[in-house]
PDB file of N, CA and C in Angstrom:
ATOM      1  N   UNK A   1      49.202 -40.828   5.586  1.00  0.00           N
ATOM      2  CA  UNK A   1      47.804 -40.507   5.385  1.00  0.00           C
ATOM      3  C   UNK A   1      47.463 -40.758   3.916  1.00  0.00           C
ATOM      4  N   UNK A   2      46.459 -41.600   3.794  1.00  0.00           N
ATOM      5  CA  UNK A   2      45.861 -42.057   2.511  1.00  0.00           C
ATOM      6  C   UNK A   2      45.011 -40.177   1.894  1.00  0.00           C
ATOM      7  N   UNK A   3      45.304 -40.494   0.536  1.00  0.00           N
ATOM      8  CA  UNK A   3      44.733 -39.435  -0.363  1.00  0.00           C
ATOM      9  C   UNK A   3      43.266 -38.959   0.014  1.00  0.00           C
ATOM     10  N   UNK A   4      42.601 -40.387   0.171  1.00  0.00           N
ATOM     11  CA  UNK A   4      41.023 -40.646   0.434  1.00  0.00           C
ATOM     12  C   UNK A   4      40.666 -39.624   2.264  1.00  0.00           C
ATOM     13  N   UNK A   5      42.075 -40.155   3.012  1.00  0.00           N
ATOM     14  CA  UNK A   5      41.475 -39.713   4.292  1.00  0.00           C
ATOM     15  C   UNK A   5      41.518 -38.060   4.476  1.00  0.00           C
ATOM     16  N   UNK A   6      42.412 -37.634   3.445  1.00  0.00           N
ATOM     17  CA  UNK A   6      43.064 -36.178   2.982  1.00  0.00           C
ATOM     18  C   UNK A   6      41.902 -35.511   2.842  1.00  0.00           C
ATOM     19  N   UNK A   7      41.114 -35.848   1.634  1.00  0.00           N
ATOM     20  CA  UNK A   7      40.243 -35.230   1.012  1.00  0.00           C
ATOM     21  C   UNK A   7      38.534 -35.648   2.175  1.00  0.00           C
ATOM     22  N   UNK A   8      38.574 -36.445   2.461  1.00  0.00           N
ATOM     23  CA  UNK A   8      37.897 -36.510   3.638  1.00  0.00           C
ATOM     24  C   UNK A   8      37.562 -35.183   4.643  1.00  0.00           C
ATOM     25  N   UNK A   9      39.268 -34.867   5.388  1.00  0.00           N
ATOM     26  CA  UNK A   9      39.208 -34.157   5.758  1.00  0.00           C
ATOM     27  C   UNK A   9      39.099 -32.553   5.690  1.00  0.00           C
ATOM     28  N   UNK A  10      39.121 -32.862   4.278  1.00  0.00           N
ATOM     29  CA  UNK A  10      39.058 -30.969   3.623  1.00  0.00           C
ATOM     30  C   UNK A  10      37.584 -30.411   3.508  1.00  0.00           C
ATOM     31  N   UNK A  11      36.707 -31.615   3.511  1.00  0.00           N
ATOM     32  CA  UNK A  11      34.987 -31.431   3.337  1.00  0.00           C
ATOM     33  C   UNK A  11      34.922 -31.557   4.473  1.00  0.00           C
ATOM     34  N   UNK A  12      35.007 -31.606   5.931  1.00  0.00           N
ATOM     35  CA  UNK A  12      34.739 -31.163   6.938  1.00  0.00           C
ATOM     36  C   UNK A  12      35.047 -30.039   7.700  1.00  0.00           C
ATOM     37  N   UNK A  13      36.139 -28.879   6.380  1.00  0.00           N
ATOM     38  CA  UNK A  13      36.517 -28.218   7.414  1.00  0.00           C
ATOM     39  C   UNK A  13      35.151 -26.663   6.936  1.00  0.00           C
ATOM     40  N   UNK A  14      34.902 -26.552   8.458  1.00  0.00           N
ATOM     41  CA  UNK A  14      33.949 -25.571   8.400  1.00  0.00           C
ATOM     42  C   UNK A  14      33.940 -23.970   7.781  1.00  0.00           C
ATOM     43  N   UNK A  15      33.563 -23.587   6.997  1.00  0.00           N
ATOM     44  CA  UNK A  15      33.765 -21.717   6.861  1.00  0.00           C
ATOM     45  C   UNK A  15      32.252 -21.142   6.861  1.00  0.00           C
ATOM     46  N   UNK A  16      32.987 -20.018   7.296  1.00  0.00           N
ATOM     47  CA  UNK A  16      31.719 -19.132   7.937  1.00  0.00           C
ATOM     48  C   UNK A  16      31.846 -17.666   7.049  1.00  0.00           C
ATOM     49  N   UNK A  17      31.231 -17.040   7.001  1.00  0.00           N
ATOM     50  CA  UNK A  17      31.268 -15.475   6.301  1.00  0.00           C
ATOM     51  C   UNK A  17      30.911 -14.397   7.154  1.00  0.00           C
ATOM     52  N   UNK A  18      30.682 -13.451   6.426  1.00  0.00           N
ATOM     53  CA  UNK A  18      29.885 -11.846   7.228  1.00  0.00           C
ATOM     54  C   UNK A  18      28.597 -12.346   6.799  1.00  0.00           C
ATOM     55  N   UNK A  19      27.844 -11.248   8.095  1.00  0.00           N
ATOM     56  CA  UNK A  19      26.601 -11.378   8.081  1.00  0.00           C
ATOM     57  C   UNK A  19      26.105  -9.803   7.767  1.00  0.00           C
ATOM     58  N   UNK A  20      25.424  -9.595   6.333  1.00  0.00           N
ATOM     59  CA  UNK A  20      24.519  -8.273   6.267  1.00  0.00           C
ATOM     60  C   UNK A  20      23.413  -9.106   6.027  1.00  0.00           C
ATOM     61  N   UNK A  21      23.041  -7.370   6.845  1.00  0.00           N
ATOM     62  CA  UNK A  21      21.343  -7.478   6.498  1.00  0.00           C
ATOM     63  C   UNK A  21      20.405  -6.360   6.309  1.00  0.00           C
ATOM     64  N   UNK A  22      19.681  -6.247   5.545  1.00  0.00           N
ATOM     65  CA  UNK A  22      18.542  -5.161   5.066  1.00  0.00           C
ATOM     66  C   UNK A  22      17.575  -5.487   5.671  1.00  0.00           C
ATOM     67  N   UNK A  23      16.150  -4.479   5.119  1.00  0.00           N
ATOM     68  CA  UNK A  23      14.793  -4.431   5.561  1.00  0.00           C
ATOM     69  C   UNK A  23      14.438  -3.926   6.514  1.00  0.00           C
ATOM     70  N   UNK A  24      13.489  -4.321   6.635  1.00  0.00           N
ATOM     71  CA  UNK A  24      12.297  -3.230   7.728  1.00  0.00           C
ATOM     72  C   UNK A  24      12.907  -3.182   9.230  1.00  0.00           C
ATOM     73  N   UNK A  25      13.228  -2.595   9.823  1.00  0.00           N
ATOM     74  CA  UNK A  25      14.078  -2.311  11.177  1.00  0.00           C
ATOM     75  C   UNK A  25      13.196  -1.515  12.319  1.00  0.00           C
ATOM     76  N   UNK A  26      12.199  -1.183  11.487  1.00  0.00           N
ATOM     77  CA  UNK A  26      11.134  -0.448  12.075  1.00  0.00           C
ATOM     78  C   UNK A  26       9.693  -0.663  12.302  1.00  0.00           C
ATOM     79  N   UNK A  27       9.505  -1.292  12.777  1.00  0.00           N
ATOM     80  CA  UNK A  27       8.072  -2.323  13.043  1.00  0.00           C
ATOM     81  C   UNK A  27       6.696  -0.801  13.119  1.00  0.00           C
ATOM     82  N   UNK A  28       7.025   0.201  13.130  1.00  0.00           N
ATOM     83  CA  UNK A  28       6.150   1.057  12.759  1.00  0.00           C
ATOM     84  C   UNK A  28       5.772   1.214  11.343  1.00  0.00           C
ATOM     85  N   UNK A  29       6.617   1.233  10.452  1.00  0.00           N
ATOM     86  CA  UNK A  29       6.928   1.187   9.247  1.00  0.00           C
ATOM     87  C   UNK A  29       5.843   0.212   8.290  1.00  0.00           C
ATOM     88  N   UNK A  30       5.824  -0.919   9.419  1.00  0.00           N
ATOM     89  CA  UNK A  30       4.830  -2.017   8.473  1.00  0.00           C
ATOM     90  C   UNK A  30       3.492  -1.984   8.883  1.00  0.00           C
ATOM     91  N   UNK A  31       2.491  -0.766   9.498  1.00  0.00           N
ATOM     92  CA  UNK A  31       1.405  -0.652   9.562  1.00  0.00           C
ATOM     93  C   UNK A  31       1.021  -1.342  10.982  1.00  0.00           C
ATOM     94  N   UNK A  32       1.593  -1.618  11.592  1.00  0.00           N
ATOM     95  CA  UNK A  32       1.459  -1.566  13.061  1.00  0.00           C
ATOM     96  C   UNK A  32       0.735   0.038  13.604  1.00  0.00           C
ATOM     97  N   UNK A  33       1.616   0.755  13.808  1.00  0.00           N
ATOM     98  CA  UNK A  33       1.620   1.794  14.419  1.00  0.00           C
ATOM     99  C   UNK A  33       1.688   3.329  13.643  1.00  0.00           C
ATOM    100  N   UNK A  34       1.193   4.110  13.489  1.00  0.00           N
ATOM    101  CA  UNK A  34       1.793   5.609  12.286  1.00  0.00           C
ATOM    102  C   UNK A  34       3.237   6.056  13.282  1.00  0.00           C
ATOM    103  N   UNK A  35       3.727   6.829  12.063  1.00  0.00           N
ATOM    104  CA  UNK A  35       5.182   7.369  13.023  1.00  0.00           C
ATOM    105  C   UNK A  35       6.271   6.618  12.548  1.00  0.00           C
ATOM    106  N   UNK A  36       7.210   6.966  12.652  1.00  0.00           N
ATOM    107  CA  UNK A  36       8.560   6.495  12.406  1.00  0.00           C
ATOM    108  C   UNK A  36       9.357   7.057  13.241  1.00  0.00           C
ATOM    109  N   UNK A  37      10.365   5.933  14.313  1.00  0.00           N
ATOM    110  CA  UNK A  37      11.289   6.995  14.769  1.00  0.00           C
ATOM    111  C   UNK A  37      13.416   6.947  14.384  1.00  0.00           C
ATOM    112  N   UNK A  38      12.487   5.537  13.721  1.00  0.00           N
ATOM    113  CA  UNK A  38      14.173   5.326  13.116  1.00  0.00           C
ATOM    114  C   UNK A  38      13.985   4.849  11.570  1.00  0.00           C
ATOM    115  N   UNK A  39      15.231   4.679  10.640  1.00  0.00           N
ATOM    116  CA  UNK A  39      14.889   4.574   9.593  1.00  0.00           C
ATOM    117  C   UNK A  39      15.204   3.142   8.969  1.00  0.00           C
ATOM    118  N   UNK A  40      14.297   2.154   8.107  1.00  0.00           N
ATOM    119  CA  UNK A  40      14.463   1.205   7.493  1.00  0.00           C
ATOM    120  C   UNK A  40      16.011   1.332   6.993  1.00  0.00           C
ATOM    121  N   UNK A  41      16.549   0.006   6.874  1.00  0.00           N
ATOM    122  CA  UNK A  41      18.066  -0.478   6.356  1.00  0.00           C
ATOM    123  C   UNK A  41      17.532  -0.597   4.710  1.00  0.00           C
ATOM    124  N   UNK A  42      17.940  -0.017   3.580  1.00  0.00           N
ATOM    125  CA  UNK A  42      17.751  -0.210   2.220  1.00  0.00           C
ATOM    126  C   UNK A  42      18.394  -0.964   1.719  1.00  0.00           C
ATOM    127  N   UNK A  43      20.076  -0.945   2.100  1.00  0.00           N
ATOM    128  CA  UNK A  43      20.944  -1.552   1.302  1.00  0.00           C
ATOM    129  C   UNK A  43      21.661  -2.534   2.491  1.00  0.00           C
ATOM    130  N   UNK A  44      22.146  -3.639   2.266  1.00  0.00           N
ATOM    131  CA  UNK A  44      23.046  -4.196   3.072  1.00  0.00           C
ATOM    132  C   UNK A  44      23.793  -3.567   4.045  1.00  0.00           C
ATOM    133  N   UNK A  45      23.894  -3.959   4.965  1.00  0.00           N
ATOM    134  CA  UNK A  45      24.562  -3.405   5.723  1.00  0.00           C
ATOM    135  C   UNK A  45      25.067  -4.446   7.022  1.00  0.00           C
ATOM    136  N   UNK A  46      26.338  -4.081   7.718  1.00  0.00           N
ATOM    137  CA  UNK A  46      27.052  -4.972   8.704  1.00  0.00           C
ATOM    138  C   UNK A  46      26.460  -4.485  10.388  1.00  0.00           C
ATOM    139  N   UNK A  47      26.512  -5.594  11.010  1.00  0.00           N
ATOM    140  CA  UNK A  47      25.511  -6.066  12.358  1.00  0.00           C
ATOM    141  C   UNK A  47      27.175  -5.670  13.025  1.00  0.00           C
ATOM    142  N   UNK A  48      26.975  -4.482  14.002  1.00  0.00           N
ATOM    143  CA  UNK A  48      28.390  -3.868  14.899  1.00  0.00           C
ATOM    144  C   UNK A  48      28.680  -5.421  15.684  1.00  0.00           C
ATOM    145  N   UNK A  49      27.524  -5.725  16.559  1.00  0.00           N
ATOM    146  CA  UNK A  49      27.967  -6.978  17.367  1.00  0.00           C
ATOM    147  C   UNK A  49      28.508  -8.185  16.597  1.00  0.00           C
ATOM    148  N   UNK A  50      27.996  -8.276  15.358  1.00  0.00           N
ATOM    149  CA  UNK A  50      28.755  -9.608  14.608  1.00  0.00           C
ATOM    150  C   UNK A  50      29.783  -9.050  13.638  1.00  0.00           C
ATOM    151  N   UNK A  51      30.506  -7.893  13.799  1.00  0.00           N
ATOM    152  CA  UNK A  51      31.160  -7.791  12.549  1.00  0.00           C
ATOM    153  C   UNK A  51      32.886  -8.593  12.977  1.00  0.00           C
ATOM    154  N   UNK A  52      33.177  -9.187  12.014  1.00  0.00           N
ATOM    155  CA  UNK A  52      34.885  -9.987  12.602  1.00  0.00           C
ATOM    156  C   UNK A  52      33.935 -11.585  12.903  1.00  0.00           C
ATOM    157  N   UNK A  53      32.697 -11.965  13.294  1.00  0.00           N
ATOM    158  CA  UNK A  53      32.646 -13.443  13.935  1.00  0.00           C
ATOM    159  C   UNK A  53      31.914 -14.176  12.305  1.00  0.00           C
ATOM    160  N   UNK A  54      32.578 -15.192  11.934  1.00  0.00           N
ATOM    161  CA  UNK A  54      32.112 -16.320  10.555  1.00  0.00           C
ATOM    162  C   UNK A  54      31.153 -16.759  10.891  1.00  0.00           C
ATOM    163  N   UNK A  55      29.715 -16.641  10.385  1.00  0.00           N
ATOM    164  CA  UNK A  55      28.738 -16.707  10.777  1.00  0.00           C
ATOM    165  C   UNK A  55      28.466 -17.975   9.648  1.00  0.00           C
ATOM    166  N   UNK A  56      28.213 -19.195  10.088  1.00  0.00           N
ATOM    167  CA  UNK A  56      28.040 -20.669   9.686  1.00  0.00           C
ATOM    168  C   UNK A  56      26.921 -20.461   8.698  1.00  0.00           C
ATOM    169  N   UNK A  57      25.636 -19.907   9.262  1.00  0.00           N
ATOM    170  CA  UNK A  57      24.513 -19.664   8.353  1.00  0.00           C
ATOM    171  C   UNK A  57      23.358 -19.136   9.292  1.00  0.00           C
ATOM    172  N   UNK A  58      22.313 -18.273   9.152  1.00  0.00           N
ATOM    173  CA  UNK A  58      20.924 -17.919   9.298  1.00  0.00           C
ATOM    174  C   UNK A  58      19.903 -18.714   9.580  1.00  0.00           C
ATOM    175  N   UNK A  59      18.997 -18.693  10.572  1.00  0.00           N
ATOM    176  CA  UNK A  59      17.846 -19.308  10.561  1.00  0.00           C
ATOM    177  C   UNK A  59      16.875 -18.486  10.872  1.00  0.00           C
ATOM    178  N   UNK A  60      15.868 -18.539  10.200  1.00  0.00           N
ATOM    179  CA  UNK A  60      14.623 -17.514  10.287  1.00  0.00           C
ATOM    180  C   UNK A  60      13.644 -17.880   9.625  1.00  0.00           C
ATOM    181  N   UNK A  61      12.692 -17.321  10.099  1.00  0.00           N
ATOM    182  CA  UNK A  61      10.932 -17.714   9.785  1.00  0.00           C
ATOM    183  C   UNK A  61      10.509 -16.489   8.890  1.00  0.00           C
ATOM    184  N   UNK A  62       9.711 -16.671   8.309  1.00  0.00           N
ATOM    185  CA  UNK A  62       8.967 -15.526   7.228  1.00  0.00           C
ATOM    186  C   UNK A  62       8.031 -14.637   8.392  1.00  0.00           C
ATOM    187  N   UNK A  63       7.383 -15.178   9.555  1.00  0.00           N
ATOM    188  CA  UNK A  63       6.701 -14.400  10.421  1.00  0.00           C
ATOM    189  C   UNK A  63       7.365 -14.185  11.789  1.00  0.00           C
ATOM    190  N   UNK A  64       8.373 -15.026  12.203  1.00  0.00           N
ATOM    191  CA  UNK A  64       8.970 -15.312  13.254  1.00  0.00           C
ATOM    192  C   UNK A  64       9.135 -13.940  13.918  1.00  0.00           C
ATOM    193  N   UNK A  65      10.018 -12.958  12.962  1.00  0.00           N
ATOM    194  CA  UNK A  65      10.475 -12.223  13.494  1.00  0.00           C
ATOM    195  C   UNK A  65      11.748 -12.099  14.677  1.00  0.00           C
ATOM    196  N   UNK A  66      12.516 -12.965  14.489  1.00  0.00           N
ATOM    197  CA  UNK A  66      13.226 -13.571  15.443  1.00  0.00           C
ATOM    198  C   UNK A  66      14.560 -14.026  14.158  1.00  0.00           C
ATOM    199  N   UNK A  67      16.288 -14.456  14.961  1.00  0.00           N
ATOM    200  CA  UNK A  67      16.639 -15.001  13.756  1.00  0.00           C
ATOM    201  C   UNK A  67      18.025 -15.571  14.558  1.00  0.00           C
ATOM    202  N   UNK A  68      18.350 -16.079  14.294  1.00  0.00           N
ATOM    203  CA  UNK A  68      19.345 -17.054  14.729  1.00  0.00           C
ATOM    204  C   UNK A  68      20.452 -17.668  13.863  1.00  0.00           C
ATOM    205  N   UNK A  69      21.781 -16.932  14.761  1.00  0.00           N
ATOM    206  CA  UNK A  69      22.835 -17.106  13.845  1.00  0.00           C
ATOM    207  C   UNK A  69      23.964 -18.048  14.257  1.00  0.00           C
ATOM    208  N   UNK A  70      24.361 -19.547  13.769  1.00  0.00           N
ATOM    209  CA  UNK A  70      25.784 -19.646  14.957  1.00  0.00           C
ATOM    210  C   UNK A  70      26.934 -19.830  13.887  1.00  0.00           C
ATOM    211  N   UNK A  71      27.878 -19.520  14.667  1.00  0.00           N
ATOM    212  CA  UNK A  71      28.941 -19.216  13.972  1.00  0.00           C
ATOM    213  C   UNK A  71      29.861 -20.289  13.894  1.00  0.00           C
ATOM    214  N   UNK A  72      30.919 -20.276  12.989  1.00  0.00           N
ATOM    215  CA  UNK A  72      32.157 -21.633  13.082  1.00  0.00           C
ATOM    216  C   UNK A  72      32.336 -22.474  14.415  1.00  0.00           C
ATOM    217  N   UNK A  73      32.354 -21.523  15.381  1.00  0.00           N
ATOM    218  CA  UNK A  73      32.935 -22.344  16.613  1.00  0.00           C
ATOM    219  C   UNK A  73      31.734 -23.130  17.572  1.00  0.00           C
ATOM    220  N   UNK A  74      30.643 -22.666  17.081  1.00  0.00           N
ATOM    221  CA  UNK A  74      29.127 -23.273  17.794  1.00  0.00           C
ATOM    222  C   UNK A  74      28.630 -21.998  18.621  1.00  0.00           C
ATOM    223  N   UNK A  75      28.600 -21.327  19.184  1.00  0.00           N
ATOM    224  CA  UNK A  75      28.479 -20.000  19.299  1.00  0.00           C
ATOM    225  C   UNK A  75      27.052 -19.610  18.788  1.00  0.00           C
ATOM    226  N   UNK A  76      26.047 -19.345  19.312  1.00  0.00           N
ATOM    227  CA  UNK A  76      24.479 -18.627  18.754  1.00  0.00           C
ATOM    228  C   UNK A  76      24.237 -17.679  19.014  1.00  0.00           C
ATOM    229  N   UNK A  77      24.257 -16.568  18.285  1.00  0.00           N
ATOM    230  CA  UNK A  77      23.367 -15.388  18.017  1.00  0.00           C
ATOM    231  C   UNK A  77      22.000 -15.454  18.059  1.00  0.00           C
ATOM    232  N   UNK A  78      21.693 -14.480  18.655  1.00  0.00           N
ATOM    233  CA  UNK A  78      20.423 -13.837  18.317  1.00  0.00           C
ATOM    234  C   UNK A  78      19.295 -13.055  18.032  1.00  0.00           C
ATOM    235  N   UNK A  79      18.450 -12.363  17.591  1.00  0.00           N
ATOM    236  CA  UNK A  79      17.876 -10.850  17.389  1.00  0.00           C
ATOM    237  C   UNK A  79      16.578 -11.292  17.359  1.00  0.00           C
ATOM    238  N   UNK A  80      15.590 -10.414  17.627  1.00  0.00           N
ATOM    239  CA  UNK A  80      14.336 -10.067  16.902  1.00  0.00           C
ATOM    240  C   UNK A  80      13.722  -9.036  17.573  1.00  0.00           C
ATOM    241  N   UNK A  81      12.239  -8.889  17.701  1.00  0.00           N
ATOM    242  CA  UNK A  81      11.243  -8.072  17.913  1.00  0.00           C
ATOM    243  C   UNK A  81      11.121  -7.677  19.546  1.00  0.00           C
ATOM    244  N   UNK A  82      10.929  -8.830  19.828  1.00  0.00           N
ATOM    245  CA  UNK A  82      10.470  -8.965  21.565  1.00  0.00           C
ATOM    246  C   UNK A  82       9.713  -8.282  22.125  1.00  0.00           C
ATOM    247  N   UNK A  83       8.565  -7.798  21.536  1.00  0.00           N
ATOM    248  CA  UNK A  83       7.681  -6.949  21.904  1.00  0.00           C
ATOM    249  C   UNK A  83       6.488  -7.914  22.609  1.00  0.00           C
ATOM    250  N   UNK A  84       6.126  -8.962  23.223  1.00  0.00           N
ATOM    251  CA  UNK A  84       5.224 -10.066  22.878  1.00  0.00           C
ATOM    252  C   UNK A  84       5.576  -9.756  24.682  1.00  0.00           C
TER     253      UNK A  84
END
């Protein structure tokens, strides 16, 4: 194996990380509705269903409300609102 095909292959190999996440968790919270019945995430924090899976990277909209995660192996996550 040539040096060239070596290093080739080291920039294809995929890594993934943990996924935290903060913010508003409470769609009452942002003037929708008065009341609160659960409490906003302040600080980072780890997703129980994704904790242990290398999450490739995030996709999300500023209004979407929706968010989409896939991981090393191709694998898609997903979360949001679903109130619609």
């Amino acid at each position: 194996m040539t040096t060239a095909m070596a290093e080739n292959e080291k920039k294809e190999e995929v890594k993934g990380g943990e996924l935290l996440f903060c913010g508003v968790t409470e769609w009452d919270d942002v003037g929708r509705r008065k009341g609160s019945s659960e409490p906003n995430l302040v600080s980072p924090t780890r997703l129980r269903p994704l904790v242990g899976v290398d999450i490739r990277y995030v996709a999300a909209g500023c209004a979407a409300v929706h968010r989409v995660a896939p991981d090393v192996d191709g694998r898609c996550f997903s979360w949001g609102r679903n109130v619609w």
